[in-house]
C-alpha atoms as a PDB file:
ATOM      1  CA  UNK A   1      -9.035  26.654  16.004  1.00  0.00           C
ATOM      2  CA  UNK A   2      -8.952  23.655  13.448  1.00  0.00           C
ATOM      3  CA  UNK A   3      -5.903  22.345  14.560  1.00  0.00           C
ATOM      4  CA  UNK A   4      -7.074  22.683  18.497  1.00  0.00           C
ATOM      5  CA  UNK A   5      -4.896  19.969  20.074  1.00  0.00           C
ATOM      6  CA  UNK A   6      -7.862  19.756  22.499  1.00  0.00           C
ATOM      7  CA  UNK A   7     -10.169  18.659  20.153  1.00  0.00           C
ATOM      8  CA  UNK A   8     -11.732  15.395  20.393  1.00  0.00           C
ATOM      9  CA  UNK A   9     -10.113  12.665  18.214  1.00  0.00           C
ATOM     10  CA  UNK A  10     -13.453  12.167  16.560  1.00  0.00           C
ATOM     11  CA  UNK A  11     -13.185  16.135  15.453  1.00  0.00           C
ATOM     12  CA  UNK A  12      -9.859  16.451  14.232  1.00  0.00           C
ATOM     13  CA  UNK A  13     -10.196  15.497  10.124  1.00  0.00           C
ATOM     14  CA  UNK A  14      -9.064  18.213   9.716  1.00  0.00           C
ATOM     15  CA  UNK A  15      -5.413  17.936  11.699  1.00  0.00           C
ATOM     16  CA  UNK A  16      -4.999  14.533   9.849  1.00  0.00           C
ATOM     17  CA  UNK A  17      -5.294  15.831   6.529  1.00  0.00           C
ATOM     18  CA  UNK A  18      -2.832  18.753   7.426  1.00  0.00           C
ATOM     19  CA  UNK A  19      -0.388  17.025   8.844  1.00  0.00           C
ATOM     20  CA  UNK A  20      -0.644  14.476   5.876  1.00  0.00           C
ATOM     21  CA  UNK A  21      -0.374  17.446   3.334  1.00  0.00           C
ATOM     22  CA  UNK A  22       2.988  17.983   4.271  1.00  0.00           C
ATOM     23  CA  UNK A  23       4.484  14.636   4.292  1.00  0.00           C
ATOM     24  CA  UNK A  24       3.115  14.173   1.175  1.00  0.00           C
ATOM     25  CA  UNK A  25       4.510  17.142  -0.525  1.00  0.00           C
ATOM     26  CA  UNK A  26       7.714  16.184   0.062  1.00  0.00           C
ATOM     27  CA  UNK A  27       7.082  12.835  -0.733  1.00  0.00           C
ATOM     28  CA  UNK A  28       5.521  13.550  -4.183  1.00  0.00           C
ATOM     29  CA  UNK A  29       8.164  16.714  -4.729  1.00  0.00           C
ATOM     30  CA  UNK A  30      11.200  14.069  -4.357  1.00  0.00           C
ATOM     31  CA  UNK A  31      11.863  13.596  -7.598  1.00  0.00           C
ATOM     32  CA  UNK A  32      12.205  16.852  -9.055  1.00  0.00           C
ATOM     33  CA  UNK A  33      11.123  19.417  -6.808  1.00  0.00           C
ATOM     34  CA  UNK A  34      12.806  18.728  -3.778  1.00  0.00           C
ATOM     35  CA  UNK A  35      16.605  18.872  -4.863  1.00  0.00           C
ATOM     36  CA  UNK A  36      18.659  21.176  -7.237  1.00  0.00           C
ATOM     37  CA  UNK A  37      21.704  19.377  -8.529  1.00  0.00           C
ATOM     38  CA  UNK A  38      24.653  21.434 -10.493  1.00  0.00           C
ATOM     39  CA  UNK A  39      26.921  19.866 -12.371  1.00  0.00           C
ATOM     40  CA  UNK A  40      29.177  22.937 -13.799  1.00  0.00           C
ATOM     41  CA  UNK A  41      32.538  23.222 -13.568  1.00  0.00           C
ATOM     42  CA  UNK A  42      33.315  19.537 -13.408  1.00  0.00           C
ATOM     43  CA  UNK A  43      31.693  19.959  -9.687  1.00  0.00           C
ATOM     44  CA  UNK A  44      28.868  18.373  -8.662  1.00  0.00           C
ATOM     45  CA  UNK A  45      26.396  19.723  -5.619  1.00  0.00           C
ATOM     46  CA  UNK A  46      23.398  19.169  -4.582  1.00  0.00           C
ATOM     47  CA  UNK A  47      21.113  21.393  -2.462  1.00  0.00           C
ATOM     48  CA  UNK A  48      17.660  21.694  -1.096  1.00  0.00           C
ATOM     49  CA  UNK A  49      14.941  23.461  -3.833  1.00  0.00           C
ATOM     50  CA  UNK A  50      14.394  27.077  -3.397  1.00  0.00           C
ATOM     51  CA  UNK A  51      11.540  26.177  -3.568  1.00  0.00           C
ATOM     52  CA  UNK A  52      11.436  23.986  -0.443  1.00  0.00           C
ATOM     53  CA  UNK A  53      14.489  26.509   0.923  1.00  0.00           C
ATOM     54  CA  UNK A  54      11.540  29.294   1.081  1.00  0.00           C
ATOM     55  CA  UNK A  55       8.658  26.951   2.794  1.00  0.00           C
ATOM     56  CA  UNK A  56      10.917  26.078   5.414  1.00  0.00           C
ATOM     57  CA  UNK A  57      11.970  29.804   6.295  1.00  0.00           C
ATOM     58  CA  UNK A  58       8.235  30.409   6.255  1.00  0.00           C
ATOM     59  CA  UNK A  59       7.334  27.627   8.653  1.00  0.00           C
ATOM     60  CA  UNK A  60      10.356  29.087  10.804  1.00  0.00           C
ATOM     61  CA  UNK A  61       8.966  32.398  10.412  1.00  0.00           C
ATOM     62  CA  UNK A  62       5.353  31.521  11.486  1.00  0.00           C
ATOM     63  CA  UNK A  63       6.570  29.191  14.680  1.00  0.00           C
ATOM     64  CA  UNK A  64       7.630  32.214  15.922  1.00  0.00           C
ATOM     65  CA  UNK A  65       5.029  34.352  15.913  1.00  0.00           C
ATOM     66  CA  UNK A  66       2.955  35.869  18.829  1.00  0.00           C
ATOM     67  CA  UNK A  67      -0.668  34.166  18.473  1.00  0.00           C
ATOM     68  CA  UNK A  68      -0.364  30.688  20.428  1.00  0.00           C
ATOM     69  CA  UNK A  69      -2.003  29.461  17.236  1.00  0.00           C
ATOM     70  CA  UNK A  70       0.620  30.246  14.975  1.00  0.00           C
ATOM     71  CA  UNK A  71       3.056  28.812  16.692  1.00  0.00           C
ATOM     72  CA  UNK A  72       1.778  25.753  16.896  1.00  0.00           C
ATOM     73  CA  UNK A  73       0.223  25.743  13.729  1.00  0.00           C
ATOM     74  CA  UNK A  74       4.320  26.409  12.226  1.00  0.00           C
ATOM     75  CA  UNK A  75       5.235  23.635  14.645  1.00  0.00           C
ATOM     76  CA  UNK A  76       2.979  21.007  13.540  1.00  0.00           C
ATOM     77  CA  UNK A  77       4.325  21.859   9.897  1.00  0.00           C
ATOM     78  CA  UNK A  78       7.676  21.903  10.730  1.00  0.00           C
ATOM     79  CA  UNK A  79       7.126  18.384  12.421  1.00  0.00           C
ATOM     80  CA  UNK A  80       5.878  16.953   9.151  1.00  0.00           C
ATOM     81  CA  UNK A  81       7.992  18.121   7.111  1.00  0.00           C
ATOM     82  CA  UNK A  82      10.936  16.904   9.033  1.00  0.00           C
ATOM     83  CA  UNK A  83       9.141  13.312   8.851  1.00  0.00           C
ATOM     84  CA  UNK A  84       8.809  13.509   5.162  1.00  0.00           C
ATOM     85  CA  UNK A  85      12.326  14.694   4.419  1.00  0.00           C
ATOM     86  CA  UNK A  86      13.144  12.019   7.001  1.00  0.00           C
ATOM     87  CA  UNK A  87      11.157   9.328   4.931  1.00  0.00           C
ATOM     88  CA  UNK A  88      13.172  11.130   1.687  1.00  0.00           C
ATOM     89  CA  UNK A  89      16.443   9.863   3.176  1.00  0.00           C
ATOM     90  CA  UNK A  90      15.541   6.389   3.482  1.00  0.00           C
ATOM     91  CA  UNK A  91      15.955   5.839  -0.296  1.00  0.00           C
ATOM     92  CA  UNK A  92      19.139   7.810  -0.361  1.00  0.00           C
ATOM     93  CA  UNK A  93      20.343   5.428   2.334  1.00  0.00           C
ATOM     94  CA  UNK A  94      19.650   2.126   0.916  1.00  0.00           C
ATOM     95  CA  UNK A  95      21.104   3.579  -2.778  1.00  0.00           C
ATOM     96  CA  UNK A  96      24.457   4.895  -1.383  1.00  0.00           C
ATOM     97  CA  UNK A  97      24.544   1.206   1.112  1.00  0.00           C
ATOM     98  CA  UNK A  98      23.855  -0.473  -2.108  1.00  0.00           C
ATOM     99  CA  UNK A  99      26.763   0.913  -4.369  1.00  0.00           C
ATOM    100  CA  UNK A 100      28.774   0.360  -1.192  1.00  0.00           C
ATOM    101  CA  UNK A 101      28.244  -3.482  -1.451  1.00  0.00           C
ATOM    102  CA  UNK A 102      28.837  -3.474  -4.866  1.00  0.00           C
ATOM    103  CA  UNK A 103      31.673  -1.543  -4.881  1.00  0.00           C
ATOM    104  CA  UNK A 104      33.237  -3.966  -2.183  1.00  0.00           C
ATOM    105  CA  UNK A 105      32.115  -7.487  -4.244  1.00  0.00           C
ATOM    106  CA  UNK A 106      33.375  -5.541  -7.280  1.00  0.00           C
ATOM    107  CA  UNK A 107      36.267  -5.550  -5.544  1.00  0.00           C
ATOM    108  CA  UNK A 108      36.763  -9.024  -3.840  1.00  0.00           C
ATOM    109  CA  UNK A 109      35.335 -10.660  -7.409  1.00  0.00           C
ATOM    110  CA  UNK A 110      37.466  -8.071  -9.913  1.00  0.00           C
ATOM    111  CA  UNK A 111      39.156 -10.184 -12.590  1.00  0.00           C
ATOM    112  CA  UNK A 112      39.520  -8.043 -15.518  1.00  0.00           C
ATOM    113  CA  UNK A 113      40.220  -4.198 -14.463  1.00  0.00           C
ATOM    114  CA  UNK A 114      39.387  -2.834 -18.019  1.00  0.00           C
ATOM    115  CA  UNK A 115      35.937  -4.370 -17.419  1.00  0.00           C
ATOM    116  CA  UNK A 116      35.068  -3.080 -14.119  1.00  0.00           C
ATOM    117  CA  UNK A 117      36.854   0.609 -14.639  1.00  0.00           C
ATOM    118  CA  UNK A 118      32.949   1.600 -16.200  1.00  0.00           C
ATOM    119  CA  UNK A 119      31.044  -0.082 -13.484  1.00  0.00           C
ATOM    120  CA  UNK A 120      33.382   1.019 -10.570  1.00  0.00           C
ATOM    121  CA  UNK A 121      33.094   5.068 -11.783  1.00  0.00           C
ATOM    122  CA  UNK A 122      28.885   4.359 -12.154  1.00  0.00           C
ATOM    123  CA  UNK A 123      28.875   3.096  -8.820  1.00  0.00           C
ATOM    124  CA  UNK A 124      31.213   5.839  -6.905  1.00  0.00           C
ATOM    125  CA  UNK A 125      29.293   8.296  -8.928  1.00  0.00           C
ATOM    126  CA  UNK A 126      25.667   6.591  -7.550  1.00  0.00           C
ATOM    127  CA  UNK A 127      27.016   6.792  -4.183  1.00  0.00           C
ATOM    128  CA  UNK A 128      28.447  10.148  -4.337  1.00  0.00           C
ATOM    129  CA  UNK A 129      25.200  11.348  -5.262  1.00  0.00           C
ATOM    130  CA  UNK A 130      23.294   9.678  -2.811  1.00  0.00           C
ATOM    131  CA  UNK A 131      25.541  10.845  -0.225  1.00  0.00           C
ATOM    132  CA  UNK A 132      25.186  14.405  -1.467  1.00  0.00           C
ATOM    133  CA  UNK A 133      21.280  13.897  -1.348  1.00  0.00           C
ATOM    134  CA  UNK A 134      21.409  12.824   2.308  1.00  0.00           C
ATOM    135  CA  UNK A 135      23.529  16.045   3.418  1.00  0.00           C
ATOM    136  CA  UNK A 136      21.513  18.415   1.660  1.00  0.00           C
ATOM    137  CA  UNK A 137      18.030  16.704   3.489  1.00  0.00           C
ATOM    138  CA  UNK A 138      19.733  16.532   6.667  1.00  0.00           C
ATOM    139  CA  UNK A 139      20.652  20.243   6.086  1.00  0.00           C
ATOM    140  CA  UNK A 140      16.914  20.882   5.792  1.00  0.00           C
ATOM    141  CA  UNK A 141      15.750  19.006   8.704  1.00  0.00           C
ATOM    142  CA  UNK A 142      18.625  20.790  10.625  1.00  0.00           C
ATOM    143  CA  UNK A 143      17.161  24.021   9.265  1.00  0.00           C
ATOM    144  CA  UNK A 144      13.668  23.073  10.886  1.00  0.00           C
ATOM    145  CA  UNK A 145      14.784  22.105  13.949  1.00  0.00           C
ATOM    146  CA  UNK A 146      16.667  24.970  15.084  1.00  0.00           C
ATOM    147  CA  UNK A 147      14.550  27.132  12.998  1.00  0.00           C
ATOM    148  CA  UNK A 148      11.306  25.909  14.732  1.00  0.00           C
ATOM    149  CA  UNK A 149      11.746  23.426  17.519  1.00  0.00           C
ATOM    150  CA  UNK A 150      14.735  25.173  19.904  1.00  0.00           C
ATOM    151  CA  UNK A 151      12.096  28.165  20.355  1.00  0.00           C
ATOM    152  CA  UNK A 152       8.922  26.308  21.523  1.00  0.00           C
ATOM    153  CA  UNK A 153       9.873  26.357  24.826  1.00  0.00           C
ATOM    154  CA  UNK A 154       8.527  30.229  24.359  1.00  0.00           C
ATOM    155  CA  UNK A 155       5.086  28.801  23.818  1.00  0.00           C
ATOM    156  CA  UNK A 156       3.284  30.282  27.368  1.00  0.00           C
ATOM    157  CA  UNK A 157       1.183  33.127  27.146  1.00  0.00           C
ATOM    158  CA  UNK A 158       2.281  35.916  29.423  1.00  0.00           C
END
């Protein structure tokens, strides 16, 4: 009964520090943990960690469990975590919006196309990866949602 949501505010240190676990884990796991990038083949991909790919089928698997407290202990995490891979986008964003605007004024201001040819491909390739980042953490949150939040509706005890 730690994460009650009857509790009193005064009582719940507990809840606070859970709920911040998660949102830091991604947060802290962004780097290196939270993506797997291939680059065979001339290819590249980017995906979600197997890591992370296995937490979130766990969360999934405990929001749908019988005891009321499960599921709303698996909901609360999967709420969290969808916040932190929503604050892991936010980078992603601003990186691929940047090489955009570059690209463009690289563009407008292009006098010498020899010059530009390395910064143009350094740029396309930021922004290809960024955009690659975003699908795969919009795949995740996807994951969650459906995963977690389209059953809570099932959360009344018979």
């Amino acid at each position: 009964h730690l994460l009650d949501p009857k509790k009193p505010k005064s009582q719940s240190g507990f809840r606070h520090n859970f709920e911040a676990f998660w949102r830091l884990l991604v947060k802290e796991c962004e780097g290196d943990l939270l993506y797997e990038e291939d680059n065979s083949g001339g290819h590249y991909s980017v995906e979600l960690s197997q890591l992370f790919d296995k937490l979130f089928n766990y969360v999934i698997a405990i929001g749908g469990k019988a005891p009321r407290s499960a599921r709303f202990a698996g909901t609360i995490t999967g709420l969290e975590l969808v916040c932190g891979l929503l604050d892991a986008v936010a980078p992603q964003v601003d990186a691929r919006s940047t090489a955009e605007r570059q690209l463009a004024a690289l563009d407008k201001g292009a006098k010498s196309k020899s010059s530009t040819k390395a910064m143009r491909t350094q740029l396309e390739k930021t922004q290809d990866v960024a955009h690659k980042k975003i699908q795969a953490l919009q795949e995740g949150m996807n994951k969650l949602f459906k995963g977690v939040f389209t059953h809570r509706y099932r959360d009344v005890d018979a």
